[in-house]
N, C-alpha and C. Protein backbone atom coordinates (compact mmCIF):
# COMPACT_ATOMS: atom_id res chain seq x y z
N UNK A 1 -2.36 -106.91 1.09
CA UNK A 1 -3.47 -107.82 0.97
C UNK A 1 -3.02 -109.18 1.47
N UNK A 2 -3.70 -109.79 2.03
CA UNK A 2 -3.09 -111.11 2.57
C UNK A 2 -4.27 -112.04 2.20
N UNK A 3 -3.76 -113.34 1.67
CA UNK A 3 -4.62 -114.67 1.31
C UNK A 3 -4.43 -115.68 2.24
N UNK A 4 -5.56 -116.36 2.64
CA UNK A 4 -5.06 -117.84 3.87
C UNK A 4 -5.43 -118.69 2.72
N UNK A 5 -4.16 -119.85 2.45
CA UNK A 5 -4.53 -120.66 2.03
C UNK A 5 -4.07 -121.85 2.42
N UNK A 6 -4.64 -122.82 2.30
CA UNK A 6 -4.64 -124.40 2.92
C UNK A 6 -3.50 -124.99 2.58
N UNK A 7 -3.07 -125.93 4.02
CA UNK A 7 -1.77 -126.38 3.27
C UNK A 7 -2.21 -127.73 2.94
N UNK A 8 -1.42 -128.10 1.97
CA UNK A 8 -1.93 -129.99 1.73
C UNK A 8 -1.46 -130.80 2.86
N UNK A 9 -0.79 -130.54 3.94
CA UNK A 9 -0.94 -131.66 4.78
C UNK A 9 -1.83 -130.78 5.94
N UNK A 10 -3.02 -131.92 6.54
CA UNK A 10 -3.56 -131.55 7.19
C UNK A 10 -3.13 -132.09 9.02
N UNK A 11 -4.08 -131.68 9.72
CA UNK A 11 -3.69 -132.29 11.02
C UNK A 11 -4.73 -132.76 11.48
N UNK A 12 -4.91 -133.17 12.76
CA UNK A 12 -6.19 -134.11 13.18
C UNK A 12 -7.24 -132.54 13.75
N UNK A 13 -6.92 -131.39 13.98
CA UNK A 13 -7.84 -130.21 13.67
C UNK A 13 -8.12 -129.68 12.42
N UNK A 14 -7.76 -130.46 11.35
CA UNK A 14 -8.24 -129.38 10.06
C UNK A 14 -7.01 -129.31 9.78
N UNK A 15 -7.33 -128.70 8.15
CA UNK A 15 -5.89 -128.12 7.36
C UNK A 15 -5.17 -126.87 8.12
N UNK A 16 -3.60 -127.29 7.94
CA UNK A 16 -2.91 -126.10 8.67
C UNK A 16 -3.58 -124.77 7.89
N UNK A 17 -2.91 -123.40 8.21
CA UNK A 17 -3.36 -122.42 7.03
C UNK A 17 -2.24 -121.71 7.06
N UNK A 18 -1.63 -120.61 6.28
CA UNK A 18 -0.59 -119.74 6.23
C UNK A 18 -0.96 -118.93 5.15
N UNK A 19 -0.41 -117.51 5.93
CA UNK A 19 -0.74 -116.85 5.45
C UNK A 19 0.20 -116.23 4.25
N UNK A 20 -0.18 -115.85 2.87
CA UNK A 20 0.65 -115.28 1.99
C UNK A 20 0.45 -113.90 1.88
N UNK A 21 1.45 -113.34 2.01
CA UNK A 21 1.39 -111.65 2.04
C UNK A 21 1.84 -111.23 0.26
N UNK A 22 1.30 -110.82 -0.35
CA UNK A 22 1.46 -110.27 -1.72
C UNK A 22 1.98 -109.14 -1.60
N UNK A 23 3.07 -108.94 -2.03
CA UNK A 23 3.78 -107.54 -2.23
C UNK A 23 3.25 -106.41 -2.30
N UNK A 24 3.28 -105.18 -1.44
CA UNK A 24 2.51 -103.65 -1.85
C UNK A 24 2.67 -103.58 -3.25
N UNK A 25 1.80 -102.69 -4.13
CA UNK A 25 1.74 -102.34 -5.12
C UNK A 25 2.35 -100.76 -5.00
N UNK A 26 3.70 -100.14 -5.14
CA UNK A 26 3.63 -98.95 -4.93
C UNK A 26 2.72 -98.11 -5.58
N UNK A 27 2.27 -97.37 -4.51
CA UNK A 27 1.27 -95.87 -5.09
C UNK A 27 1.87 -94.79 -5.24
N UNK A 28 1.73 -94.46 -6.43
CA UNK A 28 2.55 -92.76 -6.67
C UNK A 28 1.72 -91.89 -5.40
N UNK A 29 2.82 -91.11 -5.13
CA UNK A 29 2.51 -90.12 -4.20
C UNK A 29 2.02 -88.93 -4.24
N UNK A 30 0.73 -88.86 -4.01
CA UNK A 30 -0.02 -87.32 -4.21
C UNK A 30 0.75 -86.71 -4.95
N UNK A 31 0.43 -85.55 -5.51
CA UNK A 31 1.09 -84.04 -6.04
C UNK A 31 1.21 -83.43 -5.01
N UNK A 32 2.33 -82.06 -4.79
CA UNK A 32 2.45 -81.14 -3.85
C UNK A 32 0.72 -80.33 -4.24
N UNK A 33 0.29 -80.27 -5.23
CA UNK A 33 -0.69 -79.61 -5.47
C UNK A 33 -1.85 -80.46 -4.47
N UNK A 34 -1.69 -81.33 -4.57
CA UNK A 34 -3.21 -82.15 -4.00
C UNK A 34 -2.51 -81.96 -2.63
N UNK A 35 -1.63 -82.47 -2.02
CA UNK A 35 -1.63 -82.22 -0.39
C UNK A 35 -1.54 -80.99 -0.39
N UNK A 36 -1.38 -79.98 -0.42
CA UNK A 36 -1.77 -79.00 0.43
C UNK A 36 -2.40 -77.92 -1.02
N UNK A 37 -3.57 -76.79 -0.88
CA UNK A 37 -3.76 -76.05 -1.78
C UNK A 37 -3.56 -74.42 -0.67
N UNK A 38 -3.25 -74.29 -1.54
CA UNK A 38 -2.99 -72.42 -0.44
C UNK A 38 -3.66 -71.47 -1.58
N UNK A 39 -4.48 -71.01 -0.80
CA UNK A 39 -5.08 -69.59 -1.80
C UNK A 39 -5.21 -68.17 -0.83
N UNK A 40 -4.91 -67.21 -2.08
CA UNK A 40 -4.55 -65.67 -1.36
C UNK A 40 -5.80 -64.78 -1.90
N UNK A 41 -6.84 -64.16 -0.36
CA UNK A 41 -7.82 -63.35 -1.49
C UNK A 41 -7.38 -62.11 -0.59
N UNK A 42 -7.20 -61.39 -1.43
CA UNK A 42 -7.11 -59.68 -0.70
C UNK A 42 -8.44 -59.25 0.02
N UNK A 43 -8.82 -59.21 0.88
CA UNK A 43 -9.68 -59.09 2.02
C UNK A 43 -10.43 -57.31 1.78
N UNK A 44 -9.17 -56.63 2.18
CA UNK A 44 -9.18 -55.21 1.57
C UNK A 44 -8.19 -54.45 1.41
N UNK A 45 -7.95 -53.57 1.08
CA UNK A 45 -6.94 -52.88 0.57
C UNK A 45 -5.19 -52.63 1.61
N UNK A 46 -5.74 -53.21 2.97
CA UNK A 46 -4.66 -53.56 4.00
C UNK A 46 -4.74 -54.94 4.99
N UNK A 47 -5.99 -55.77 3.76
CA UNK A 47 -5.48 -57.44 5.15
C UNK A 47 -5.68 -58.48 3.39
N UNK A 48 -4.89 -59.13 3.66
CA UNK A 48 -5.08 -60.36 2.83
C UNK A 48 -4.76 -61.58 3.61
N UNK A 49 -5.84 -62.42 3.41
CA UNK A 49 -5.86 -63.99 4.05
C UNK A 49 -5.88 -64.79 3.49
N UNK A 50 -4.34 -65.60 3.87
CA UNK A 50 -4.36 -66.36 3.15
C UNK A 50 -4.53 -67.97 3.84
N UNK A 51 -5.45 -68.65 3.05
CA UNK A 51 -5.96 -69.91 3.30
C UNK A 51 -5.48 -71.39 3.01
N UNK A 52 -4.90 -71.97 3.91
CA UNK A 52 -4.34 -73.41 3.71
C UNK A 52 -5.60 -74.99 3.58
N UNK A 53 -5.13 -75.15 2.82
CA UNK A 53 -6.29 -76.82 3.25
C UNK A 53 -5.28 -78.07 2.51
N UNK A 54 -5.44 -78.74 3.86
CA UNK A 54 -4.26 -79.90 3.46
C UNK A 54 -3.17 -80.14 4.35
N UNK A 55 -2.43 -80.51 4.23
CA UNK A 55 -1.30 -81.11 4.84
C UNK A 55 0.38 -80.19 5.03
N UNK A 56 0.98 -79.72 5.67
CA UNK A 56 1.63 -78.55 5.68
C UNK A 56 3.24 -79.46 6.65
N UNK A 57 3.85 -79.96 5.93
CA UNK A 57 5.26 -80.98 6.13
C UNK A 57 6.32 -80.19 5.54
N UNK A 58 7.19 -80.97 5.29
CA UNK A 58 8.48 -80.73 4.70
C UNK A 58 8.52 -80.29 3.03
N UNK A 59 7.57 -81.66 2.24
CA UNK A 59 7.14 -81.56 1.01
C UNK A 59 6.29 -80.22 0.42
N UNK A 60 5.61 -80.02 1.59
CA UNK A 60 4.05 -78.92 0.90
C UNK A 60 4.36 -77.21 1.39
N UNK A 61 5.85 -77.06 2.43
CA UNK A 61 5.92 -75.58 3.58
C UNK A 61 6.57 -74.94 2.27
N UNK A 62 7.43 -74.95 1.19
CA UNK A 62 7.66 -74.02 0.37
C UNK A 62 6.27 -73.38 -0.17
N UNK A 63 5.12 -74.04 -0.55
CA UNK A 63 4.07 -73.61 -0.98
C UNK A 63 3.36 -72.27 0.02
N UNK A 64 3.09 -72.46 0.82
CA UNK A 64 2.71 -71.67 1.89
C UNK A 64 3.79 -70.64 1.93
N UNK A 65 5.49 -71.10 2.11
CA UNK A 65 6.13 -69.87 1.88
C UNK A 65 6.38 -69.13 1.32
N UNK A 66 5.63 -69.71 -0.41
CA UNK A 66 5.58 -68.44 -1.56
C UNK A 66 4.65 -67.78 -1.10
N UNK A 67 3.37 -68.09 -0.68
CA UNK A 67 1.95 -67.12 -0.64
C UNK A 67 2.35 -66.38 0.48
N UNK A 68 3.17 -66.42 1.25
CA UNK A 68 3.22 -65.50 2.64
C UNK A 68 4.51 -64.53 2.18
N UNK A 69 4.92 -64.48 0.70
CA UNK A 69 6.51 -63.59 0.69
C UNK A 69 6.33 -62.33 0.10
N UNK A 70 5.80 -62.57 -1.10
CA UNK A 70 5.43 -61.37 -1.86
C UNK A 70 4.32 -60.48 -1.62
N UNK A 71 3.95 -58.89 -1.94
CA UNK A 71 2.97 -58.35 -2.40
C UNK A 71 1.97 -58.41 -1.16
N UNK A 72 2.94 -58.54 0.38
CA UNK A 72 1.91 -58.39 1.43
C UNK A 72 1.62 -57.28 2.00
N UNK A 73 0.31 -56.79 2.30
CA UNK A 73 -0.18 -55.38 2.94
C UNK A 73 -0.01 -55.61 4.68
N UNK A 74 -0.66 -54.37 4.79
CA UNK A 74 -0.06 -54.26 6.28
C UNK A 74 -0.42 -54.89 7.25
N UNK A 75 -1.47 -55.94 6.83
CA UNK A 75 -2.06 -57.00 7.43
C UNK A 75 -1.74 -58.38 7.04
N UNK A 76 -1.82 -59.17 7.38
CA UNK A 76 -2.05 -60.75 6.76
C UNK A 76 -2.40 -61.71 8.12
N UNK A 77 -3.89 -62.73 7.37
CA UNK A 77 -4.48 -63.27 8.44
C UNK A 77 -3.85 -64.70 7.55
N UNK A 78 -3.74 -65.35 8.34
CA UNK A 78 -3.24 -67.05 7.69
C UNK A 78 -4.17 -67.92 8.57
N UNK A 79 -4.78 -68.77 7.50
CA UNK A 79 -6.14 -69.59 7.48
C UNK A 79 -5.60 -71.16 7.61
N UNK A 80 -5.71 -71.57 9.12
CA UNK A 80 -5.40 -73.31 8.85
C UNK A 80 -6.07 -73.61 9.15
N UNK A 81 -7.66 -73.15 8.95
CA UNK A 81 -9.18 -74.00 9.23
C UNK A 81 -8.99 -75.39 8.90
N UNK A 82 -8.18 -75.46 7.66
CA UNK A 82 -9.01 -76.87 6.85
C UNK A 82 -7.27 -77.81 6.59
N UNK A 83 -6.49 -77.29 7.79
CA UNK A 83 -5.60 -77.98 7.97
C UNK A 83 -5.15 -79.00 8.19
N UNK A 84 -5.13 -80.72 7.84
CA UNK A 84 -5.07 -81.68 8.81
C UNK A 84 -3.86 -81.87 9.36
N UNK A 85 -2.46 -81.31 8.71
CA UNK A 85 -1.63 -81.74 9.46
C UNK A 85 -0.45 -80.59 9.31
N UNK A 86 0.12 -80.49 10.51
CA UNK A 86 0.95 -79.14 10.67
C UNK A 86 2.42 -79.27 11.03
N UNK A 87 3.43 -79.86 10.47
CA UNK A 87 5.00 -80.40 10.66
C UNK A 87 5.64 -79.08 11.29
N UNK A 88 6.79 -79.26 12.01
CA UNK A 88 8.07 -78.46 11.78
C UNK A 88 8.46 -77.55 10.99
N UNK A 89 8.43 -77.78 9.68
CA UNK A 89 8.67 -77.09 8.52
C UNK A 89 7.87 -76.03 8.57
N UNK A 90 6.25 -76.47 8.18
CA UNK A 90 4.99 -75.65 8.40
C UNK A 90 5.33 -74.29 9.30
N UNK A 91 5.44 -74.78 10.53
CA UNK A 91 5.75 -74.14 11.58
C UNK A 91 6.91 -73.17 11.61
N UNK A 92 7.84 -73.26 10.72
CA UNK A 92 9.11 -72.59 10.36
C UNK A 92 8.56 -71.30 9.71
N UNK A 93 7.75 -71.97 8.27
CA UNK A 93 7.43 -70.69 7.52
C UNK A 93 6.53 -69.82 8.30
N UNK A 94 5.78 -70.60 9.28
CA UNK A 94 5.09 -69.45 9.82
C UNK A 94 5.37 -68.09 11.11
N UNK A 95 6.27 -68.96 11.30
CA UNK A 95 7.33 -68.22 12.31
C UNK A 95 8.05 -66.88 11.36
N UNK A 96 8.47 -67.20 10.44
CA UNK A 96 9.41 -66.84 9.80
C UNK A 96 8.51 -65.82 9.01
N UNK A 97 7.83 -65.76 8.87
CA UNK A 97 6.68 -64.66 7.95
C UNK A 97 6.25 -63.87 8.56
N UNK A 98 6.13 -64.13 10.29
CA UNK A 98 5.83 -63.64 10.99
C UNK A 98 6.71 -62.73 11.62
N UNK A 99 8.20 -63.04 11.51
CA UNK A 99 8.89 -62.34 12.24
C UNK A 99 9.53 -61.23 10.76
N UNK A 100 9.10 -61.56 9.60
CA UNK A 100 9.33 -60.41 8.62
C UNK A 100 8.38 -59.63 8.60
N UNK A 101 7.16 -59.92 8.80
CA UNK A 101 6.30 -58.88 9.21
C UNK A 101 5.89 -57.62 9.91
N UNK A 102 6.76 -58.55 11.41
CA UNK A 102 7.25 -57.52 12.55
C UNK A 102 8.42 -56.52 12.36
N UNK A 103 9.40 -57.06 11.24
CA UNK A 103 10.64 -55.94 11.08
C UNK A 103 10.16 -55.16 10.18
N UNK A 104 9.10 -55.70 9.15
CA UNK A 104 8.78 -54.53 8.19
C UNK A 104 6.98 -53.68 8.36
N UNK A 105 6.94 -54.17 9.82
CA UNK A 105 5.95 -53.10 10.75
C UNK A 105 4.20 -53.62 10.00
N UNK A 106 3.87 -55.00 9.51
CA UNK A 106 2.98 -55.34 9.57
C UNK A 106 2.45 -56.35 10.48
N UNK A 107 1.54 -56.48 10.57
CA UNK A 107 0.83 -57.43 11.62
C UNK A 107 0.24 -58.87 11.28
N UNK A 108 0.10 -59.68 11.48
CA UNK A 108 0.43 -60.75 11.72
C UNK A 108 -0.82 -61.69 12.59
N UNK A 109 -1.25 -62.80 11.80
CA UNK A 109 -2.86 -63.46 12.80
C UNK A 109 -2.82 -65.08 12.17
N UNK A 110 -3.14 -66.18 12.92
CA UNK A 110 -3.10 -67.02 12.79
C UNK A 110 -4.49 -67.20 13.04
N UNK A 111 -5.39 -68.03 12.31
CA UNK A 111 -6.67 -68.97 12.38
C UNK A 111 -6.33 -70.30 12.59
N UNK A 112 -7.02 -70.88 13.46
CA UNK A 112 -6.54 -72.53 13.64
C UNK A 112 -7.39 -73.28 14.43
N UNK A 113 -8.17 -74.13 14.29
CA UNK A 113 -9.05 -74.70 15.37
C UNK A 113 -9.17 -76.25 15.15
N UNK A 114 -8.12 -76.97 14.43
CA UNK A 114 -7.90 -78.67 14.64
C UNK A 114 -7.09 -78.63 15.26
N UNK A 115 -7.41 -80.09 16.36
CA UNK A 115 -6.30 -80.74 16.75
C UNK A 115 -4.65 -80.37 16.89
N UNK A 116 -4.62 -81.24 15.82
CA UNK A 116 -3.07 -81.11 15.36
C UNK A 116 -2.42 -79.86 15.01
N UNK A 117 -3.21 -78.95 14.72
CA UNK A 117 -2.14 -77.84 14.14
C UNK A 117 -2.22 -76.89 15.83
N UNK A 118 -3.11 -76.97 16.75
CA UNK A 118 -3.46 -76.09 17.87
C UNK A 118 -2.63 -76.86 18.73
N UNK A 119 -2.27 -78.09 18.38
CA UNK A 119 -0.72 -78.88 19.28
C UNK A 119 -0.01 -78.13 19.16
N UNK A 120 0.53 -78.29 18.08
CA UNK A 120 2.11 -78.10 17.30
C UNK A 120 2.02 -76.21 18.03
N UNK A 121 1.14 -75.65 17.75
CA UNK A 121 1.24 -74.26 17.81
C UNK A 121 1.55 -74.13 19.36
N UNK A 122 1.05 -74.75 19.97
CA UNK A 122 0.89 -74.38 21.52
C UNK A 122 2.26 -75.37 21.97
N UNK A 123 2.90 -76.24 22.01
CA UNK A 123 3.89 -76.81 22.12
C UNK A 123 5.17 -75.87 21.65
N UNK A 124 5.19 -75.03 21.09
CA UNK A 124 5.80 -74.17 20.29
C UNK A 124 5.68 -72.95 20.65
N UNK A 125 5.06 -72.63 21.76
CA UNK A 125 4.57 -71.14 22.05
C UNK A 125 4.58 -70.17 21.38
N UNK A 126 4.06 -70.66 20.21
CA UNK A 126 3.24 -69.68 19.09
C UNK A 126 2.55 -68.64 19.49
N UNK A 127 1.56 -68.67 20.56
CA UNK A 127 0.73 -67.57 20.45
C UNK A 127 1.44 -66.50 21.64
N UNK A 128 2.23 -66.93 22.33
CA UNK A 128 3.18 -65.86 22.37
C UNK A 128 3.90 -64.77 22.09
N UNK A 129 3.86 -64.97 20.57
CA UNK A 129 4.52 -63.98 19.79
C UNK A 129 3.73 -63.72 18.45
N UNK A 130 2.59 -64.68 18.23
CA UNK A 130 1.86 -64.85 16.52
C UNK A 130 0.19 -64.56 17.50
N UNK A 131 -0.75 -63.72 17.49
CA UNK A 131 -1.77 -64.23 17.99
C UNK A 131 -2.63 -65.36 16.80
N UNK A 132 -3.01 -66.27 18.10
CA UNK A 132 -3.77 -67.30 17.64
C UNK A 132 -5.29 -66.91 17.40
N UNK A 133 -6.30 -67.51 16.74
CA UNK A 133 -7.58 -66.93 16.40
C UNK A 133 -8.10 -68.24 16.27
N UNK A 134 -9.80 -69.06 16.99
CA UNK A 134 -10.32 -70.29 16.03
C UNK A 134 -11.19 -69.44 15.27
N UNK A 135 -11.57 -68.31 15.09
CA UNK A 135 -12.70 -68.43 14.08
C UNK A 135 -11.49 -66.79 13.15
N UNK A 136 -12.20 -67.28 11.78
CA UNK A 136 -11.19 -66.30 10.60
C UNK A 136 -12.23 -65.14 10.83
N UNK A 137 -13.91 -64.76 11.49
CA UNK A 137 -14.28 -63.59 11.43
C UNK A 137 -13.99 -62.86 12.69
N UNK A 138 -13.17 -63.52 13.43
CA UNK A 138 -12.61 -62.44 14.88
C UNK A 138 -11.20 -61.75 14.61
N UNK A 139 -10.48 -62.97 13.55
CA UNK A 139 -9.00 -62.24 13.06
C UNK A 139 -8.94 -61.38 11.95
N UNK A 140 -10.43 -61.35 11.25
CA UNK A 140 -10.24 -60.46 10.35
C UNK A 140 -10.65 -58.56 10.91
N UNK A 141 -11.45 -59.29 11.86
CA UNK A 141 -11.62 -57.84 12.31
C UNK A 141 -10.47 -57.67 13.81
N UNK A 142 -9.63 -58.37 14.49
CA UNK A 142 -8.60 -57.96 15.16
C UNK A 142 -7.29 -57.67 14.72
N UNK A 143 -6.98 -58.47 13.59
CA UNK A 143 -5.65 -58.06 12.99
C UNK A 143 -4.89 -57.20 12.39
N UNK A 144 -5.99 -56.27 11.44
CA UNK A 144 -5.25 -55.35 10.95
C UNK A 144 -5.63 -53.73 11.96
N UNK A 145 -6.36 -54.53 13.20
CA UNK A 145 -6.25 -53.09 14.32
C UNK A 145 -4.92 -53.41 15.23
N UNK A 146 -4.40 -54.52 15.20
CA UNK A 146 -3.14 -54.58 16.08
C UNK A 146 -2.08 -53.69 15.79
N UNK A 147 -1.71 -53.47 17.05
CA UNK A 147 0.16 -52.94 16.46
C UNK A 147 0.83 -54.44 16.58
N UNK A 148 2.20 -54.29 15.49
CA UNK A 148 3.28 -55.34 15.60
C UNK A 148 3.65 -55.89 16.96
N UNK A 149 3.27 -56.99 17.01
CA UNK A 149 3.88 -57.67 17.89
C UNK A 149 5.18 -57.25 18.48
N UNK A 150 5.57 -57.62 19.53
CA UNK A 150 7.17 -57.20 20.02
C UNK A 150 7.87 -58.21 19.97
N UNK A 151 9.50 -57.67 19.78
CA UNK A 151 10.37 -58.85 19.45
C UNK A 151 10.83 -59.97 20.56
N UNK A 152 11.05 -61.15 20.10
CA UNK A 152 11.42 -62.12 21.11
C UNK A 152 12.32 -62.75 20.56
C-alpha cells in the first residue's frame, strides 16, 4: 500500500510529495487443499477419471500423485480442465503414472484445454507418448479402447 504525503518544505510548484511504502502484511499461504483439489470417480468398472482443479507445482504434485498410485483399473483418464497452472513437478507425476501404466499394461489419457497446461505439455512432448484429449467426453470413450502406448 503506498501513502503520498506532503513534505513541510514546499517549493515554488507546490509541496514536494514522497512516497511512504508500509510494510507487506504477510499472508498465510493457501492450504495444499485449497490450491489444488483432485477427485477420483470410477467411470466404470475399467476407466476411472481422475479430475484436477487448481494449481499443480512443487507444493500441490504429491496430491495428484496419491490419486494416480493406488487401486487403478485398466484405464485412467486424468482431468486438467479446470487447471490453471501446470509446473515441472506436475508434469513429472504425470509422466511417471503414465509410464507405470504402460509396464503394468493399462492405458493412459490426458484432458487439457488451458493455456498453460497445453504449453508445458507440448514443450515436453507429452502427447507423444501420453495421448492428449480437450474435451473429457472423447477420452472417455477413446481411452479405455486403446492399447498401451509404446515405450520411449
Amino acid at each position: 500500500m503506498t501513502d503520498r504525503i506532503p513534505f513541510t518544505r514546499g517549493s515554488r510548484d507546490g509541496p514536494a510529495l514522497r512516497t511512504v511504502i508500509h510494510p507487506a502484511v504477510p499472508q498465510q499461504r493457501p492450504s495444499v487443499e485449497n490450491l489444488l483439489r483432485v477427485q477420483r470417480t470410477r467411470w466404470s468398472e475399467d476407466l476411472l477419471v481422475v479430475s484436477a482443479a487448481g494449481e499443480i507445482d512443487l507444493a500441490t504434485a504429491g496430491r495428484l500423485e496419491h490419486a494416480l498410485r493406488d487401486g487403478l483399473p485398466a484405464a485412467t483418464v486424468l482431468d486438467l480442465t479446470e487447471v490453471s497452472f501446470l509446473g515441472v513437478a506436475g508434469l513429472r507425476v504425470i509422466e511417471s503414472a503414465a509410464a507405470r501404466a504402460h509396464v503394468e499394461r493399462r492405458t493412459t489419457g490426458v484432458v487439457a484445454d488451458t493455456r498453460p497446461v497445453l504449453r508445458l505439455l507440448h514443450l515436453f512432448g507429452v502427447e507423444t507418448h501420453i495421448p492428449v484429449y480437450r474435451y473429457l467426453d472423447s477420452a472417455i470413450r477413446e481411452v479405455p479402447n486403446a492399447s498401451p502406448a509404446p515405450n520411449h
